[in-house]
Protein backbone atom coordinates (compact mmCIF):
# COMPACT_ATOMS: atom_id res chain seq x y z
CA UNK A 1 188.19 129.89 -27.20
CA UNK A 2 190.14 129.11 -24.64
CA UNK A 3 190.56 125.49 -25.83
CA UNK A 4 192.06 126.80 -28.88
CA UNK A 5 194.93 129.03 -27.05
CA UNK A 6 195.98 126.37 -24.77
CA UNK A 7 195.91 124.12 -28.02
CA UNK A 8 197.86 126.78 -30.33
CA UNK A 9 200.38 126.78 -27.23
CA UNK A 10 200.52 123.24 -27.07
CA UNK A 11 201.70 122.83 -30.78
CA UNK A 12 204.31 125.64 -30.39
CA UNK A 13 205.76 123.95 -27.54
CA UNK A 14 206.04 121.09 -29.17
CA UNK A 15 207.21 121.40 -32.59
CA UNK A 16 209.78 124.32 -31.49
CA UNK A 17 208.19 127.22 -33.07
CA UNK A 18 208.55 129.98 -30.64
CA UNK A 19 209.31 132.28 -33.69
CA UNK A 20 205.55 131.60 -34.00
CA UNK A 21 204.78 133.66 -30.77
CA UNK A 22 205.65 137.35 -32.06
CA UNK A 23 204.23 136.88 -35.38
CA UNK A 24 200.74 136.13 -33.33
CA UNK A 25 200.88 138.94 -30.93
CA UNK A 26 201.13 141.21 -33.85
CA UNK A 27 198.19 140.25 -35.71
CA UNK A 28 196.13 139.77 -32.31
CA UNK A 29 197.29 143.47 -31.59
CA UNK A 30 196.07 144.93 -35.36
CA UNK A 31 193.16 143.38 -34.83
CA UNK A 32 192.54 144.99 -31.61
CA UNK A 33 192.93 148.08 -33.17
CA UNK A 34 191.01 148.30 -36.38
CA UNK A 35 188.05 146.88 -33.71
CA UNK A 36 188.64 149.54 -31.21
CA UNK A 37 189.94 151.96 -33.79
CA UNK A 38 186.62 152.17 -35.46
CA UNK A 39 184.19 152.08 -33.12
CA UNK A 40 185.57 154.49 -30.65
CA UNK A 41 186.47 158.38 -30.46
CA UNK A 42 190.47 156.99 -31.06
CA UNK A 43 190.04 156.87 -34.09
CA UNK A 44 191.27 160.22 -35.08
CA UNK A 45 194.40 159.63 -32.69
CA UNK A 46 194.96 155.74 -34.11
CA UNK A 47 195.31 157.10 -37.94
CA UNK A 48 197.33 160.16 -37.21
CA UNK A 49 200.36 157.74 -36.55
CA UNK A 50 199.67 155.69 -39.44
């Protein structure tokens, strides 16, 4: 997994597509909360601010 980050970084560097970057935090952060979201006792706090 960690191959695959240092790859993905590697391409970004070097075809100048840092506008890349925020577009993956966002979906890495989503992600992180529809798996959290459901399977923990936030999930009455993470849908009241949707």
């Amino acid at each position: 997994m960690i191959d695959f980050f240092h790859d993905l970084w590697g391409y970004i560097k070097q075809r100048k597509k840092f506008w890349l970057t925020p577009l993956l935090l966002i979906l890495v952060f989503c992600g992180l909360i529809l798996i959290f979201g459901a399977s923990t006792g936030l999930s009455p706090f993470i849908y009241s601010i949707f």
